[in-house]
Protein backbone atom coordinates (compact mmCIF):
# COMPACT_ATOMS: atom_id res chain seq x y z
CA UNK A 1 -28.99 -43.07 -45.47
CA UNK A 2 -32.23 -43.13 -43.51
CA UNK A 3 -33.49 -40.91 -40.57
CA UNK A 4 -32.71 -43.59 -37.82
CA UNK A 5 -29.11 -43.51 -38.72
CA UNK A 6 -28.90 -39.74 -37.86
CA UNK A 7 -27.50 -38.64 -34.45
CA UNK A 8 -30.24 -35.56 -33.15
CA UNK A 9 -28.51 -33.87 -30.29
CA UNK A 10 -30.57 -33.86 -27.38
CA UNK A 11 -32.79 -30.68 -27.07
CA UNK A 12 -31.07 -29.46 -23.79
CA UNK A 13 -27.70 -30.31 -24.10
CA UNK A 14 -26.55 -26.86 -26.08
CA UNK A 15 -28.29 -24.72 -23.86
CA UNK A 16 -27.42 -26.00 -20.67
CA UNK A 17 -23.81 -26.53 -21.46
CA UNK A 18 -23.78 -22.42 -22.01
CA UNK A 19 -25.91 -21.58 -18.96
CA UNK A 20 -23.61 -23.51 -16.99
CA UNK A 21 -20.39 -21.63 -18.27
CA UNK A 22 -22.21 -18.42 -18.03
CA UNK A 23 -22.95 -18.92 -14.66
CA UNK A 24 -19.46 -19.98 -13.69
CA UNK A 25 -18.07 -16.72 -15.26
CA UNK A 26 -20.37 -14.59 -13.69
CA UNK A 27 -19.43 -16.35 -10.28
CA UNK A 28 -15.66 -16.18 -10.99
CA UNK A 29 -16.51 -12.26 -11.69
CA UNK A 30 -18.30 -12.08 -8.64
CA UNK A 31 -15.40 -13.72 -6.38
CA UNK A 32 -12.73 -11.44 -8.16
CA UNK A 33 -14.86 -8.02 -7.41
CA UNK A 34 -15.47 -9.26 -3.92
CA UNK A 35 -12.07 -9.89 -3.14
CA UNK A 36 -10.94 -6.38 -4.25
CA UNK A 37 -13.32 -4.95 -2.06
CA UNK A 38 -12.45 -7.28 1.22
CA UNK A 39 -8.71 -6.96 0.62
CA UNK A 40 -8.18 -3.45 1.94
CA UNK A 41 -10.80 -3.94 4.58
CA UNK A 42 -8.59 -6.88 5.45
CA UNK A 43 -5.21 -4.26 5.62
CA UNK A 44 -7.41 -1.68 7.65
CA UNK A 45 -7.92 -4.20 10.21
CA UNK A 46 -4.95 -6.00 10.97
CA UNK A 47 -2.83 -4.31 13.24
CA UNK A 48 0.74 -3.30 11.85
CA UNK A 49 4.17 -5.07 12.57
CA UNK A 50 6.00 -3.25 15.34
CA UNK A 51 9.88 -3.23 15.25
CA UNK A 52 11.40 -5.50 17.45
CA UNK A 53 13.65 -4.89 20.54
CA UNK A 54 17.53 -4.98 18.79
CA UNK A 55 16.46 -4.64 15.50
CA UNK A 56 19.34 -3.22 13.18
CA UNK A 57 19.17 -0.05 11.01
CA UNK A 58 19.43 0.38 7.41
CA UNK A 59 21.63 3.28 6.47
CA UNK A 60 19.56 5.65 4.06
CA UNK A 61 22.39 8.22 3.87
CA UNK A 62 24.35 10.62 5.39
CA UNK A 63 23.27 13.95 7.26
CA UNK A 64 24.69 16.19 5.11
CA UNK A 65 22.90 14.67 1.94
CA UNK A 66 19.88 15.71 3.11
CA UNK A 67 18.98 19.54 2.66
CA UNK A 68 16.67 20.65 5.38
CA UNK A 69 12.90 20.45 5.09
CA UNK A 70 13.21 17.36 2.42
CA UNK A 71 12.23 14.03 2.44
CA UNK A 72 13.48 10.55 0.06
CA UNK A 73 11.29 7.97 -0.40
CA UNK A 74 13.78 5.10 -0.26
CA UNK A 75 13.03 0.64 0.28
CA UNK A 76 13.23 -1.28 3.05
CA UNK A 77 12.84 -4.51 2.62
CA UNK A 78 10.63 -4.27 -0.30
CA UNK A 79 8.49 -1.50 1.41
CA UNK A 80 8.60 2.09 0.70
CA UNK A 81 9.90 4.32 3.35
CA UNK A 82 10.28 7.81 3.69
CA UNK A 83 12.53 9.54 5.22
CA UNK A 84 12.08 13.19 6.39
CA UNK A 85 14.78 15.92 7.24
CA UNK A 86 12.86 18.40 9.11
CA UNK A 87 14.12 22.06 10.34
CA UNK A 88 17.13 21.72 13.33
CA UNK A 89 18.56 18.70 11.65
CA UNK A 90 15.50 16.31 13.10
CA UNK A 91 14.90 12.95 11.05
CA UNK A 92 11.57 11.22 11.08
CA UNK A 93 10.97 8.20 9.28
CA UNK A 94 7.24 6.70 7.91
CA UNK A 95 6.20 3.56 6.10
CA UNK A 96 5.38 5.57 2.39
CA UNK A 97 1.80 4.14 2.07
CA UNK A 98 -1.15 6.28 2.66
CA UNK A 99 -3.49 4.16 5.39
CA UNK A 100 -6.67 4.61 2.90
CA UNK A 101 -5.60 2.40 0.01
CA UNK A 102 -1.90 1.80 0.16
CA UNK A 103 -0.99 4.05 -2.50
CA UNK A 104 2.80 5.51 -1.97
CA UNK A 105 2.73 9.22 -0.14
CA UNK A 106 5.17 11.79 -1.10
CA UNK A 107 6.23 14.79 0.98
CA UNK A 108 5.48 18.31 -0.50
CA UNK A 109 7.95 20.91 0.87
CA UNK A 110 6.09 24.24 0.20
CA UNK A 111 3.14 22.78 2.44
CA UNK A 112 5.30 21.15 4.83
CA UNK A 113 3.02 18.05 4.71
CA UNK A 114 3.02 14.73 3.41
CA UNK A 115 0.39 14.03 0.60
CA UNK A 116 -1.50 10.76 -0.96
CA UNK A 117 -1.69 11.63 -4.85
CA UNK A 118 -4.67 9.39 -5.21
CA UNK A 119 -7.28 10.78 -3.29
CA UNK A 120 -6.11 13.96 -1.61
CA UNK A 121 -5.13 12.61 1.74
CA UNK A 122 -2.71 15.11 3.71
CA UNK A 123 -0.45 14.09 6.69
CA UNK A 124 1.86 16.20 9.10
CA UNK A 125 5.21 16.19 9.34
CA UNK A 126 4.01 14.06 12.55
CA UNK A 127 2.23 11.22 10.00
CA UNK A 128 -0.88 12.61 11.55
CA UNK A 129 -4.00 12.78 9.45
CA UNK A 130 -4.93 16.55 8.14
CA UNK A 131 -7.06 15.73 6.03
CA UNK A 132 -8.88 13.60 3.23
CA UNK A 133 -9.97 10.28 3.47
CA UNK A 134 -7.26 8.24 5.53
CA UNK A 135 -8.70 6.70 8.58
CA UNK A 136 -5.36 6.79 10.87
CA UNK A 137 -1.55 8.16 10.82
CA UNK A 138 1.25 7.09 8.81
CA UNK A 139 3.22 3.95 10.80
CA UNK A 140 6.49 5.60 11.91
CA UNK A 141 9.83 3.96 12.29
CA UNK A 142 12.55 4.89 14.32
CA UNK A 143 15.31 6.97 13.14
CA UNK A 144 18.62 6.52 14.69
CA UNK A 145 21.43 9.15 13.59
CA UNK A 146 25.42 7.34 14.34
CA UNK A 147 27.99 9.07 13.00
CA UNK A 148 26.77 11.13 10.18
CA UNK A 149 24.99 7.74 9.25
CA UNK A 150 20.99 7.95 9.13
CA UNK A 151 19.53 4.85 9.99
CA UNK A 152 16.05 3.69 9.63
CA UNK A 153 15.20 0.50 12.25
CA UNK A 154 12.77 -1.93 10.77
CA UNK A 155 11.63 -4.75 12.76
């Protein structure tokens, strides 16, 4: 065999074939770090679905199953709800995610306040904010009480 019959890759063609996959993953990497960042921005900005006028209720148990001064954290169409039974037989209700990151609230009993285990956000029995990062209340949801029958209304 001679030289001439020898296929020499062109000098470039190795090279640029990597830089160009490089810079696709580090674009791709890019686009996937930016769009954690936006999407909770995105949450914090749109405003949240009110209930509408005749919406029905979704039994979440009965009076008597609830002890006073607890709470359940029970789902509603795929969202976390929870459901407080305050002191004089009162029932409040509150979409379960804290209004920093989304992560699901749980109520603490001893404080008497609701609290975000991720980073230290503390609501009132009111869903006001007491403290920590969250930048507004917890969404509540009506609570309707019908014959023993606690009923959450979602919209």
């Amino acid at each position: 065999m001679t030289d001439d019959a020898r296929t020499v890759p062109a000098p470039d063609a190795t090279p640029m074939a990597r830089r160009t996959l490089l810079d696709l993953a580090v674009g791709a990497t890019a686009s996937g770090v930016g769009l954690l960042v936006l999407l909770p921005a995105v949450r914090f900005a749109t405003p949240p679905a009110q209930p509408t006028p005749g919406a029905r209720g979704s039994v979440v148990g009965r009076r008597e199953e609830f002890g006073e001064n607890t709470a359940r954290v029970v789902s509603l169409d795929g969202e976390p709800v929870l459901v407080l039974a305050l002191p004089g037989g009162d029932f409040r209700a509150f979409v379960a995610r804290c209004t920093h990151l989304g992560c699901v609230v749980s109520y603490n009993p001893a404080r008497e306040q609701i609290e975000c285990p991720c980073h230290g956000g503390r609501f009132g029995c009111d869903g006001r904010v007491l403290a920590g990062p969250p930048p507004s209340a917890l969404r509540e949801l009506p609570v309707v009480v019908r014959r023993d029958e606690v009923m959450v209304v979602r919209g």
